[in-house]
Protein backbone atom coordinates (compact mmCIF):
# COMPACT_ATOMS: atom_id res chain seq x y z
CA UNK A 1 35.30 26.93 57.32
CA UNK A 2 34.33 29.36 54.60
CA UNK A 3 37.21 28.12 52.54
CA UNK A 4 35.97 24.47 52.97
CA UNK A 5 32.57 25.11 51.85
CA UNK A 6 33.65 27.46 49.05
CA UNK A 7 34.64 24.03 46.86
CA UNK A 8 32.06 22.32 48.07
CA UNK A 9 29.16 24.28 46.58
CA UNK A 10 31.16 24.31 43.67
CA UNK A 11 31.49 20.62 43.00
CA UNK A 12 27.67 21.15 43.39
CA UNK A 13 26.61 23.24 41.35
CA UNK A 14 28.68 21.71 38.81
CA UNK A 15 27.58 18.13 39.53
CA UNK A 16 24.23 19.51 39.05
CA UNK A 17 25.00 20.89 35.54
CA UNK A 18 26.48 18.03 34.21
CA UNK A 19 23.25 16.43 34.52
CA UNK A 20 21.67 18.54 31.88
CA UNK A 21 24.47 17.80 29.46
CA UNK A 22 24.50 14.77 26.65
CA UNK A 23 27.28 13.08 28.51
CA UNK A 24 28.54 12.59 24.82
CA UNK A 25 25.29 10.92 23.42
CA UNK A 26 24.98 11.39 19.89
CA UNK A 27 22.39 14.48 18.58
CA UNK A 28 19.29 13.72 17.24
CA UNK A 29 19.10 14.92 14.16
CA UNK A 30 15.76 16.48 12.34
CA UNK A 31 14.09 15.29 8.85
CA UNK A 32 16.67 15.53 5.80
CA UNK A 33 15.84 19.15 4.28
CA UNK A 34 14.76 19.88 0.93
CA UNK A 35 17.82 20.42 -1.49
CA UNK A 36 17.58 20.65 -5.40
CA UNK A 37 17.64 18.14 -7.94
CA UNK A 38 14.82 15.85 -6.98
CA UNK A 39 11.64 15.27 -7.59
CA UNK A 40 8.90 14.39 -5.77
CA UNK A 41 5.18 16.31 -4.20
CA UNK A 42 4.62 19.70 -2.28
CA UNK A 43 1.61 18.67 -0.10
CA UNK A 44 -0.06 21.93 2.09
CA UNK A 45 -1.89 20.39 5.24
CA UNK A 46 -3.27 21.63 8.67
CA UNK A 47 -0.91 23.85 10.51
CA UNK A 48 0.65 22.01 13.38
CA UNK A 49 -0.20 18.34 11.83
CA UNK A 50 2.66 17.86 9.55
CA UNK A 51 3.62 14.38 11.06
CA UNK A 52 -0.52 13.24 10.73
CA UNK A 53 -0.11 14.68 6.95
CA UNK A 54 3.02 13.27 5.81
CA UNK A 55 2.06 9.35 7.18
CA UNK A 56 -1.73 9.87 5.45
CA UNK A 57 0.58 11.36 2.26
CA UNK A 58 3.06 8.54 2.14
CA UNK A 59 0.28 5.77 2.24
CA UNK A 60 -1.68 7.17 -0.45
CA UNK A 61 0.79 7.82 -2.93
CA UNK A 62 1.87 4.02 -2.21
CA UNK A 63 -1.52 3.14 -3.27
CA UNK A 64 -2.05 5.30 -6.48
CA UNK A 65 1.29 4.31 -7.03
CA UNK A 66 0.68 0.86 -6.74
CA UNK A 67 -2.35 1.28 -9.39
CA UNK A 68 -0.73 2.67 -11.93
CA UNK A 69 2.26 0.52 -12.06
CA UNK A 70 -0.04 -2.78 -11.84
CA UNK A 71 -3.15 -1.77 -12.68
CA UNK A 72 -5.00 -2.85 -9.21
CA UNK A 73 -7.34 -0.66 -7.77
CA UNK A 74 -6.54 -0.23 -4.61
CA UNK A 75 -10.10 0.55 -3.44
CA UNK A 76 -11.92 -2.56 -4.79
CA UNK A 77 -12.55 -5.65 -3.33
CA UNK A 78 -10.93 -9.05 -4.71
CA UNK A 79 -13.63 -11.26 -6.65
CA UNK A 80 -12.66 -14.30 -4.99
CA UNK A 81 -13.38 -13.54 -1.56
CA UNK A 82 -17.23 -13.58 -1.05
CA UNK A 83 -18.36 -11.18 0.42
CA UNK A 84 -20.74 -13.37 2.86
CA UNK A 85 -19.71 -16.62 4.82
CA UNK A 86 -20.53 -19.53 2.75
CA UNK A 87 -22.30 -22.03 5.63
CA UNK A 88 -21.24 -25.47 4.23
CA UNK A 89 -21.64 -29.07 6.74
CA UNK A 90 -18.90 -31.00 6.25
CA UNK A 91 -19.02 -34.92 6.17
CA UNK A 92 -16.61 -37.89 6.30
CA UNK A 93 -17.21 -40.91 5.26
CA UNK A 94 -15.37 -42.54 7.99
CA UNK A 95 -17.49 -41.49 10.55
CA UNK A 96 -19.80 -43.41 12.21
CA UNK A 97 -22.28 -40.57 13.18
CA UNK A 98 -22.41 -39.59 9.01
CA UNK A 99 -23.50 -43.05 8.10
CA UNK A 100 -27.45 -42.83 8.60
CA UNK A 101 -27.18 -39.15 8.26
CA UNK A 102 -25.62 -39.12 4.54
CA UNK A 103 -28.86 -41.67 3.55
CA UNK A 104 -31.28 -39.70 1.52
CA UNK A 105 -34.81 -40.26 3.44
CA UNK A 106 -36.46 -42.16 0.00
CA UNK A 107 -33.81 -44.88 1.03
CA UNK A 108 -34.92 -44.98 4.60
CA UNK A 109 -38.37 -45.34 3.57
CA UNK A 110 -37.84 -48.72 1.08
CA UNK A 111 -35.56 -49.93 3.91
CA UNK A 112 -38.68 -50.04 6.72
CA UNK A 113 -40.69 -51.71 4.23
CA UNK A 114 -38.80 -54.23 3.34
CA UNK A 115 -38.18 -55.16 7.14
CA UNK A 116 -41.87 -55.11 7.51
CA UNK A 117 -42.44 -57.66 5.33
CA UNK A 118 -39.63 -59.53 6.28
CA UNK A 119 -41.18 -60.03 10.07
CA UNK A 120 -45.11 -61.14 8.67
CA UNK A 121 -43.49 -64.19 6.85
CA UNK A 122 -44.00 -67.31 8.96
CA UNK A 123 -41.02 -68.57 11.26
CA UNK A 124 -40.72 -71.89 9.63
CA UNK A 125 -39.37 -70.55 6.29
CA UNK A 126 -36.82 -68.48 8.10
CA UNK A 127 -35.50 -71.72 9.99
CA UNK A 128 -35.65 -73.55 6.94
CA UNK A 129 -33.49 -70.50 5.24
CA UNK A 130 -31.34 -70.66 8.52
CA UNK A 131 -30.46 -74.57 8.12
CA UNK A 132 -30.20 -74.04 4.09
CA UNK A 133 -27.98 -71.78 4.39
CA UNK A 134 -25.89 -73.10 7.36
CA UNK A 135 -23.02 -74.46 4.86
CA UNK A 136 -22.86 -71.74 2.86
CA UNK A 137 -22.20 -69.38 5.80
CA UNK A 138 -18.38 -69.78 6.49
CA UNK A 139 -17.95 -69.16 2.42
CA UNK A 140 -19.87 -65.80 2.42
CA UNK A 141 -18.39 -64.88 5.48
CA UNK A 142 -15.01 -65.42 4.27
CA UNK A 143 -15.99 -63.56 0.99
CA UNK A 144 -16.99 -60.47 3.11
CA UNK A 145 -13.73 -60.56 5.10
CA UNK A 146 -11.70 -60.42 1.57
CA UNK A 147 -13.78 -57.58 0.56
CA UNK A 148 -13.59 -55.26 3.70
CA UNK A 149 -9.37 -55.87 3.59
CA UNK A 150 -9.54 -55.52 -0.17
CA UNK A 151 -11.77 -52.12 0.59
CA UNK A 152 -9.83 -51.03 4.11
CA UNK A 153 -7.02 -48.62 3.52
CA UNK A 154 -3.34 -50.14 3.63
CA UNK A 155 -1.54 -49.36 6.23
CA UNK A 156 2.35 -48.31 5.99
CA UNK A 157 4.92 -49.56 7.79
CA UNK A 158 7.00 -47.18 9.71
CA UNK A 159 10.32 -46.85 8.89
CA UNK A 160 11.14 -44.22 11.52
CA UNK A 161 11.91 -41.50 8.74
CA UNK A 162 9.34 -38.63 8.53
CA UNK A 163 7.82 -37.88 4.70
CA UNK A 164 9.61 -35.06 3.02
CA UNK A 165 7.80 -31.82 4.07
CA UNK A 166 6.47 -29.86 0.95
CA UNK A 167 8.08 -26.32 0.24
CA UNK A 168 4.94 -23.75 0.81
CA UNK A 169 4.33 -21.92 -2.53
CA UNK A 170 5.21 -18.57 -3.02
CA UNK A 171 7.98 -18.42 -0.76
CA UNK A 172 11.42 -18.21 -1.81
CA UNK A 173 14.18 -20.51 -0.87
CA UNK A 174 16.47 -18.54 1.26
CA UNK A 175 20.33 -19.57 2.52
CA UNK A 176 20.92 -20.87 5.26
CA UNK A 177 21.58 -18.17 7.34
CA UNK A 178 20.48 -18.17 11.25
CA UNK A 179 17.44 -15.99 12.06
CA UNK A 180 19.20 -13.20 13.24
CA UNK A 181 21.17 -11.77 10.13
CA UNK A 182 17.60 -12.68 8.07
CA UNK A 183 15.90 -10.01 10.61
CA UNK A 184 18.88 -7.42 10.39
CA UNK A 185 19.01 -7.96 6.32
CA UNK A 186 15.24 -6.77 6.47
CA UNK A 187 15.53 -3.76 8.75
CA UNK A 188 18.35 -2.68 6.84
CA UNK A 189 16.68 -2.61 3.53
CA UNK A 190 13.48 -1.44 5.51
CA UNK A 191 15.83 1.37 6.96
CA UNK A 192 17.45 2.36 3.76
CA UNK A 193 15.45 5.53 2.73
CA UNK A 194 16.97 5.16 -1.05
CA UNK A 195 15.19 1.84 -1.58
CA UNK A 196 11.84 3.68 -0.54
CA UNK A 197 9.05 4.95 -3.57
CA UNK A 198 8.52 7.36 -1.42
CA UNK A 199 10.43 9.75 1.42
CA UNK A 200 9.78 12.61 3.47
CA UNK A 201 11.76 15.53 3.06
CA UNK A 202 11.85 18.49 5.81
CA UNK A 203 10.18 21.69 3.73
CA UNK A 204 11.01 24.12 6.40
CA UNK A 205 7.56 25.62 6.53
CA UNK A 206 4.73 25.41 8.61
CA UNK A 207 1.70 23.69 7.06
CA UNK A 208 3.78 22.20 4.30
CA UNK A 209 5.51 18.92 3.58
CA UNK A 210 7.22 17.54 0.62
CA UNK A 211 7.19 13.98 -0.40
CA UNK A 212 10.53 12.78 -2.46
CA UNK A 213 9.64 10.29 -5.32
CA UNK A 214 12.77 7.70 -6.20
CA UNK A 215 11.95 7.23 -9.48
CA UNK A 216 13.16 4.15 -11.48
CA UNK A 217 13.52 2.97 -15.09
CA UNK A 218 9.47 2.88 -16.44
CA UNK A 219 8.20 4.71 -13.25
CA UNK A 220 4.97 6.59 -13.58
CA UNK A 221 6.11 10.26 -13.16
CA UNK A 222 4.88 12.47 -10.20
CA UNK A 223 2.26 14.10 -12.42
CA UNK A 224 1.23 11.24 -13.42
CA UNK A 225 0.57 9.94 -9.83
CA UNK A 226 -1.21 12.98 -8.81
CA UNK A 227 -3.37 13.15 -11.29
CA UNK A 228 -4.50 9.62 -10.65
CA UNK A 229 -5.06 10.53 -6.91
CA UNK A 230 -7.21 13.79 -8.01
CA UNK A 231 -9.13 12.35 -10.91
CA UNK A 232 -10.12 9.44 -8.61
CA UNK A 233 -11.10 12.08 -5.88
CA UNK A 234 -13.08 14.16 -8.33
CA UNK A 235 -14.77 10.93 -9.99
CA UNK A 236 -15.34 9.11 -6.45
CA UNK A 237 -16.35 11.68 -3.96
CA UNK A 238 -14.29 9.32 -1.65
CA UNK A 239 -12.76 10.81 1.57
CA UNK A 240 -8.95 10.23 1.64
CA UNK A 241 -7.32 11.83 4.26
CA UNK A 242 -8.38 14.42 7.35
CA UNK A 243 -5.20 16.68 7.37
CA UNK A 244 -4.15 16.77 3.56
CA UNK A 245 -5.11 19.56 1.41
CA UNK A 246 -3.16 20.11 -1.80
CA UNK A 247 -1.05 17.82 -3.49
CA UNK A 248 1.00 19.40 -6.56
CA UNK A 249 3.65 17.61 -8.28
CA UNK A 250 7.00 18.70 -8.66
CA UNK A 251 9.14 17.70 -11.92
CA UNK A 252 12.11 20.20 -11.30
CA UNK A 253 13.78 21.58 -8.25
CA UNK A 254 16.71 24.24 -7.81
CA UNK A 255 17.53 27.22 -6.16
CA UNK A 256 15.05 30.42 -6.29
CA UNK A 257 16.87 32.32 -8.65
CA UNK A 258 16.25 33.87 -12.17
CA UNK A 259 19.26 31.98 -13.93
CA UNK A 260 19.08 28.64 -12.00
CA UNK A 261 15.08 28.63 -12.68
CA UNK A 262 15.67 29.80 -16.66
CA UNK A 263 18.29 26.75 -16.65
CA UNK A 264 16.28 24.05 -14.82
CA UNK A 265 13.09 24.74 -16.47
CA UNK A 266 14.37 23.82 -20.46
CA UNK A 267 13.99 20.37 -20.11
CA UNK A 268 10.46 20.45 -18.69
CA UNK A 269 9.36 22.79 -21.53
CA UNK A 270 10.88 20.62 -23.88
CA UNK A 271 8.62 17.96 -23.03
CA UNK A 272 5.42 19.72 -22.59
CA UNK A 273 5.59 22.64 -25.01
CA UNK A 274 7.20 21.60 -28.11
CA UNK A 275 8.63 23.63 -31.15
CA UNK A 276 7.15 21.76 -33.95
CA UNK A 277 3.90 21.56 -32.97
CA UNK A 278 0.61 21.93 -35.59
CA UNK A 279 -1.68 22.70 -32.25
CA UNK A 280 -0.50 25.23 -30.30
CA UNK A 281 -1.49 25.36 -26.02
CA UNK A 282 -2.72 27.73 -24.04
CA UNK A 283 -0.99 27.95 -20.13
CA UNK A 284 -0.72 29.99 -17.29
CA UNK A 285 1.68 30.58 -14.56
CA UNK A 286 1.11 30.06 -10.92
CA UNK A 287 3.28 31.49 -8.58
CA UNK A 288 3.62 31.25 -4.63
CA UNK A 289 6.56 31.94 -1.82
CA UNK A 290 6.90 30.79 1.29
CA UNK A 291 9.30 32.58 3.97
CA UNK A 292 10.97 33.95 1.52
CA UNK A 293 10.62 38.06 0.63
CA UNK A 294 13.60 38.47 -0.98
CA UNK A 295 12.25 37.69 -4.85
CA UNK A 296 10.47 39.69 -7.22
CA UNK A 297 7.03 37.94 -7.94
CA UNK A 298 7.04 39.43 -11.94
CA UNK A 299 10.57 38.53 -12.22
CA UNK A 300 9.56 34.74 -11.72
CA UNK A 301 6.56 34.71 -13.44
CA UNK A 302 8.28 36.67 -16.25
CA UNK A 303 11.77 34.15 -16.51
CA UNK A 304 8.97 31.00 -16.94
CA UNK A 305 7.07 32.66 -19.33
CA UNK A 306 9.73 33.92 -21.56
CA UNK A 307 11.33 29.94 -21.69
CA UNK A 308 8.13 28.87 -23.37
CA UNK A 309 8.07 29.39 -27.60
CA UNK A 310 6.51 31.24 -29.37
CA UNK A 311 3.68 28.87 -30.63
CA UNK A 312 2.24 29.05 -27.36
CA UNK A 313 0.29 31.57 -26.15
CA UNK A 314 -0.48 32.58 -22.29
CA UNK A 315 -4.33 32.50 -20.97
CA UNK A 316 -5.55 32.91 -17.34
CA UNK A 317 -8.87 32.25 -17.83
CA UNK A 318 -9.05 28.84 -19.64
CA UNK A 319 -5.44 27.41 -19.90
CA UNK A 320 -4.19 23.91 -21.15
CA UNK A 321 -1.59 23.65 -19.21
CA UNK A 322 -0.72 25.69 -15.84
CA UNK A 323 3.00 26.17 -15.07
CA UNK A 324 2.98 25.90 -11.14
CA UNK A 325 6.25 27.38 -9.19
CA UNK A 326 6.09 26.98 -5.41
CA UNK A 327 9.00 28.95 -3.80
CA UNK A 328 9.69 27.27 -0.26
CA UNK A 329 12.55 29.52 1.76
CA UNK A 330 15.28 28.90 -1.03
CA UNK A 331 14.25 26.54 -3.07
CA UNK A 332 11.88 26.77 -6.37
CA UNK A 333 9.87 23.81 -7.20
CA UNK A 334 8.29 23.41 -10.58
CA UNK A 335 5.92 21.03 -12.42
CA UNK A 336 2.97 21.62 -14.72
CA UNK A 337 -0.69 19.65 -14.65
CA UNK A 338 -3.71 20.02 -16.70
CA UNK A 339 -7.43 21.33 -15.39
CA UNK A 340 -5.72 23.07 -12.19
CA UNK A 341 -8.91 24.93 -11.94
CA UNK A 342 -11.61 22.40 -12.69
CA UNK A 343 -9.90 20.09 -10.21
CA UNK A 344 -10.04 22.60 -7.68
CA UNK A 345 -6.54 23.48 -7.43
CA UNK A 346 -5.61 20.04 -6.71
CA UNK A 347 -7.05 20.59 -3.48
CA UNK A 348 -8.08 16.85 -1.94
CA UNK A 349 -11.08 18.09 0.78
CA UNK A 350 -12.54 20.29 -2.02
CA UNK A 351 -13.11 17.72 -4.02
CA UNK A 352 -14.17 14.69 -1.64
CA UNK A 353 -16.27 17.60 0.72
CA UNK A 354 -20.26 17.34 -0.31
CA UNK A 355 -21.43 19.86 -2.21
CA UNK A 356 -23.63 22.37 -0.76
């Protein structure tokens, strides 16, 4: 007997683990991590509300987006629409309930007098009228009856085929494809995260997201977007989001490392600190880590400074420029905006809270 129940509560126990494995389902994967080489915005938020931050992130940078490439502002109402109901009666012509309404009330009035006067004349002339006119009654009456089918709408024959249907305007001719592979075409593309402005890229720490920006040919660049969403803040007072907080774009992305942030950074100073130049700029570097303790703090602060020429000159207290470098686990991310302090640190609820 013990033998027999030996394999039994084995085939238990293990019928009762398999239940906690996949059974060969696929893994669900997390968020695609941050890597080098793109570029896009490091946005802090709440702790514990990086899903709420990163859907209130991806709509507004649609938006500003949106404004800068076509000029609409997305807070504004159109002109067209009013903004009250217009209250209008509508009338047909046709109808028989319109036809003593559409009369203006001067019209009504001549039209009672006249039949006033009409009923004081004496009988006798209106019999004499009557037999006067007795001849001449069958001619106006046929007269009238040319007029009303001259007036009266003509009426079309039906020929059993149906009027070609107009195309609606704005919409595209498609192929003729059944309504199934239209819906699949548009998930695809809807699924397709390179076809996307804007994607959300796993940071790996708490309280912080990044936003990747697939720029194109004549894009605005993601300084140029930010600034757009802060300067609008600042100027607007307007109240954006509830779990965003900063929103700093980043130009250049590589590995946190003196050499690989010495290498990645020429280009950028290229652009905003050139050689030839008759007006030198003032800028500062800004420097932050995240789970990561491994790298000097002066070493990176030092490696950006030295990449900028000569002409320049460094100044905390009022710069032109500020040089920001967020370090997020192993990966540095650069970019460098104007009035970082006057805009509060690019920090949204500072600038749309009321000031006290």
């Amino acid at each position: 007997m013990a033998a027999e129940n030996q394999p039994g509560s084995n085939n238990n126990n293990k019928g009762k683990k398999r239940k906690f494995l996949p059974h060969g389902k696929p893994v669900k994967k997390g968020l695609y991590p941050l890597r080098p080489g793109v570029q896009g915005f490091f946005i802090t938020c709440d702790g514990g509300r990086e899903r709420q931050a990163t859907n209130e992130a991806l709509n507004l940078l649609e938006s500003f987006y949106e404004e800068l490439v076509h000029g609409s502002d997305s807070g504004s109402k159109c002109k067209a629409i009013p903004t009250k109901p217009v209250n209008k009666i509508i009338k047909f012509k046709d109808s028989d309930s319109s036809s003593d309404e559409d009369e203006p009330p001067l019209a009504k009035k001549e039209e009672v007098l006249e039949h006033e006067e009409e009923t004081e004349k004496p009988i006798e002339n209106k019999k004499d009228k009557v037999e006067d006119e007795s001849p001449h009654r069958e001619d106006s009456q046929a007269e009238k009856h040319e007029q009303e089918n001259d007036s009266a709408p003509v009426k079309r024959q039906c020929l059993g085929k149906d009027p070609p249907a107009r195309e609606p305007v704005g919409l595209v001719v498609t192929e003729n494809k059944p309504i199934d592979e239209l819906i699949e075409d548009e998930l695809s593309e809807l699924g397709d995260r390179n076809k996307r402005h804007f994607v959300s890229l796993d940071s790996g720490c708490n309280g912080c997201i990044f936003v990747q920006m697939h720029r194109r040919p004549g894009d605005p660049s993601p300084v140029a977007v930010a600034k757009q969403m802060i300067s609008s803040a600042a100027s607007t007072k307007k109240h954006m989001s509830r779990f965003i907080l900063r929103v700093l774009p980043a130009e250049v992305t590589c590995y946190a490392s003196e050499e690989e942030i010495s290498k990645s950074i020429k280009p950028l100073i290229e652009q905003y600190f050139p050689l030839d130049t008759s007006s030198p700029l003032k800028f500062a570097v800004l420097y932050e880590a995240r789970s990561n303790t491994g790298i000097e703090r002066m070493a990176i602060i030092n490696a950006v400074a030295k990449s900028v020429p000569q002409p320049h000159k460094v100044d905390l207290k009022n710069p032109d420029k500020t040089i920001i470098v967020q370090i997020a686990k192993t990966i540095c991310l650069i970019g460098v905006v104007e009035k970082y302090k006057e805009f509060a640190k690019y920090n949204l609820r500072q600038l749309t809270s009321p000031e006290q």
